[in-house]
N, C-alpha and C. Protein backbone atom coordinates (compact mmCIF):
# COMPACT_ATOMS: atom_id res chain seq x y z
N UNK A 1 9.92 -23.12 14.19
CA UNK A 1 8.55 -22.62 14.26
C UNK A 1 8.50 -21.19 14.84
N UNK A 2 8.84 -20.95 15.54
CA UNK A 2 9.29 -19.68 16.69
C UNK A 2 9.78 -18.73 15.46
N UNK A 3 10.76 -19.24 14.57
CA UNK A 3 11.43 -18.00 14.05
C UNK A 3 10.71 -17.89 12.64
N UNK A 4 9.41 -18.87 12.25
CA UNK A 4 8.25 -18.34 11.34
C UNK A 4 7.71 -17.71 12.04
N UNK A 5 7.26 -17.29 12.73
CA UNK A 5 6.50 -16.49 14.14
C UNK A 5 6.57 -15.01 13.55
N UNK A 6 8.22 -15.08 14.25
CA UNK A 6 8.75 -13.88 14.60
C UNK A 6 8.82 -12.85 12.83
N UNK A 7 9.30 -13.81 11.71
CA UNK A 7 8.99 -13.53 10.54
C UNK A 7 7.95 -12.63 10.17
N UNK A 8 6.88 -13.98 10.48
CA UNK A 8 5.68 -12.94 10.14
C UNK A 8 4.92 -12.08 10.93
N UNK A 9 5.60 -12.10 12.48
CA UNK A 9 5.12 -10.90 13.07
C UNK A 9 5.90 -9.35 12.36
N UNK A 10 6.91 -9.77 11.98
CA UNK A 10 7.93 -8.40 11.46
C UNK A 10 7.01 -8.09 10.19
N UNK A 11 6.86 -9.06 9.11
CA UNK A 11 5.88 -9.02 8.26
C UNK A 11 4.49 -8.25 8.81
N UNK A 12 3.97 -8.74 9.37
CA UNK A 12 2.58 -8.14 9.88
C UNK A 12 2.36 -6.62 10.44
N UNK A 13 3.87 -6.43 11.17
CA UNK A 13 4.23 -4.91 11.25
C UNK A 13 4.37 -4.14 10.14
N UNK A 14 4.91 -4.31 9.17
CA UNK A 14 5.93 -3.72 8.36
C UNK A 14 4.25 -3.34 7.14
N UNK A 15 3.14 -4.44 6.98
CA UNK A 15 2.40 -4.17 6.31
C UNK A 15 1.24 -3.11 6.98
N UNK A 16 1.47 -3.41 8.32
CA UNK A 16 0.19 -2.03 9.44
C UNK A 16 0.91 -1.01 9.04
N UNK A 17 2.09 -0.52 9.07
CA UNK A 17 2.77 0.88 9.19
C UNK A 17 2.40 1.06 7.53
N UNK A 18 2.33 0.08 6.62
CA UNK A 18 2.06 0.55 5.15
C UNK A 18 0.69 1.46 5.56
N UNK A 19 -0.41 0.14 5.89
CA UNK A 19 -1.76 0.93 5.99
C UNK A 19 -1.56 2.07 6.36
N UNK A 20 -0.87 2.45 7.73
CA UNK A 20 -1.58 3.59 8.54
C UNK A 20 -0.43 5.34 7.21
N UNK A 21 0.41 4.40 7.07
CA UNK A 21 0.95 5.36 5.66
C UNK A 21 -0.15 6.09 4.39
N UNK A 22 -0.53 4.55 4.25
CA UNK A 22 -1.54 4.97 2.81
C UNK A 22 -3.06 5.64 3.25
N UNK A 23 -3.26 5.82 4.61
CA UNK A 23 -4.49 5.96 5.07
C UNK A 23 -4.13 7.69 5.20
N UNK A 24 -2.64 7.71 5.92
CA UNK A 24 -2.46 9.25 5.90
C UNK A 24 -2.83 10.19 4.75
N UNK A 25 -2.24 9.26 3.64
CA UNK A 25 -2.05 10.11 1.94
C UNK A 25 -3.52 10.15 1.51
N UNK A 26 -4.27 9.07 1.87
CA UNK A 26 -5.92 9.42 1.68
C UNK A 26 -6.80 10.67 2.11
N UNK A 27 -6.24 11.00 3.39
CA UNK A 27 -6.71 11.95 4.53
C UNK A 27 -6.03 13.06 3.80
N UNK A 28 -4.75 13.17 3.25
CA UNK A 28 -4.26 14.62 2.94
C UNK A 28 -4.75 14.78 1.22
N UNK A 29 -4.72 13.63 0.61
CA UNK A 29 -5.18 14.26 -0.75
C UNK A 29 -6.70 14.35 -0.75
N UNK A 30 -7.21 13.94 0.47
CA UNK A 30 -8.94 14.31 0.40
C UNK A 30 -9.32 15.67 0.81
N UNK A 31 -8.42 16.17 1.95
CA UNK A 31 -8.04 17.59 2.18
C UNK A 31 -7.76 18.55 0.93
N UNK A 32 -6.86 18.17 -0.09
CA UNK A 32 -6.35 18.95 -0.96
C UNK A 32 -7.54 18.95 -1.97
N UNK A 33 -8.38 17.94 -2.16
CA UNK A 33 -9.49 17.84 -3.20
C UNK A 33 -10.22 18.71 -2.62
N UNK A 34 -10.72 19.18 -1.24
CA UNK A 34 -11.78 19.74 -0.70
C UNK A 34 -11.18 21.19 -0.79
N UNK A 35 -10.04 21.86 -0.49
CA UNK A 35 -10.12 22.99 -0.76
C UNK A 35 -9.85 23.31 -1.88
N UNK A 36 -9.24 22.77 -2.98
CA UNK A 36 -9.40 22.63 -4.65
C UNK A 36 -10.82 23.25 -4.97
N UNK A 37 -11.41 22.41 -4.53
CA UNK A 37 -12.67 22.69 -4.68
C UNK A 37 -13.64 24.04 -4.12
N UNK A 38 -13.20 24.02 -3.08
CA UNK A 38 -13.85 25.39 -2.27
C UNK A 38 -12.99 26.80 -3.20
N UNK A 39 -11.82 26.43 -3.34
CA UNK A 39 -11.09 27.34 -4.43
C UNK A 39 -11.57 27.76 -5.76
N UNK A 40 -11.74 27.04 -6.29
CA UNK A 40 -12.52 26.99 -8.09
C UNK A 40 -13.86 27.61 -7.35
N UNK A 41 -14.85 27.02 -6.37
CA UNK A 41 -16.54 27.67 -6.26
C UNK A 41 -15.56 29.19 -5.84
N UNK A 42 -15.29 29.73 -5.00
CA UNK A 42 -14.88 31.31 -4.53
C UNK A 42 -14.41 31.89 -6.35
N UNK A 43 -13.60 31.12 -6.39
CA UNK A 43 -13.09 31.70 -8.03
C UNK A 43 -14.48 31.70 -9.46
N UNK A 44 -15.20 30.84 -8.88
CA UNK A 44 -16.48 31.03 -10.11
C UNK A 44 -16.96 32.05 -9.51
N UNK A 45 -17.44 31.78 -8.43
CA UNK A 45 -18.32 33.19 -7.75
C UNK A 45 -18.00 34.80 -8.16
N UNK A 46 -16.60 34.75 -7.83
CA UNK A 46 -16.11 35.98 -7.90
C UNK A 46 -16.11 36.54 -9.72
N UNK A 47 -16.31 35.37 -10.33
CA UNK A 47 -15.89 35.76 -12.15
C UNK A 47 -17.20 35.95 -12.13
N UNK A 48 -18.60 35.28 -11.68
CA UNK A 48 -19.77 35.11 -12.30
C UNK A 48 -19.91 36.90 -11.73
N UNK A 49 -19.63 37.32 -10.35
CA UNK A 49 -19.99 38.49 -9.73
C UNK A 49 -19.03 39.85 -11.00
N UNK A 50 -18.09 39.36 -11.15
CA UNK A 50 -17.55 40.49 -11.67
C UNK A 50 -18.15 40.93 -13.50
N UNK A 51 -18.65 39.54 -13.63
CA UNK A 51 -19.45 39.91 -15.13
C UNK A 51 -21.00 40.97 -15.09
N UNK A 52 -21.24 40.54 -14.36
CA UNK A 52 -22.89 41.45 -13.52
C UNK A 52 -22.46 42.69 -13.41
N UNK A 53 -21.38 43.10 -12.43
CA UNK A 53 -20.65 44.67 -12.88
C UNK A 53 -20.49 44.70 -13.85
């Protein structure tokens, strides 16, 4: 019984360190979407401004 325990405590670890993994890659590709984005608006801006000249 003890060493189902210990099993699925290793189990229970091994799946938190997944989360706090896949939670990182959420946080950095939500980062990369947001300045993607702030990138393309500066880059429209600057094309819409340079057609007006």
């Amino acid at each position: 019984n003890d060493e189902i325990i210990h099993q699925l405590e290793l189990k229970l670890q091994k799946l938190e360190e997944s989360i706090k993994k896949y939670e990182r890659f959420l946080d950095e590709t939500k980062t990369e979407i947001e300045n993607l984005d702030k990138d393309m608006t500066v880059k429209t801006q600057a094309a819409s401004l340079s057609t007006i000249n």
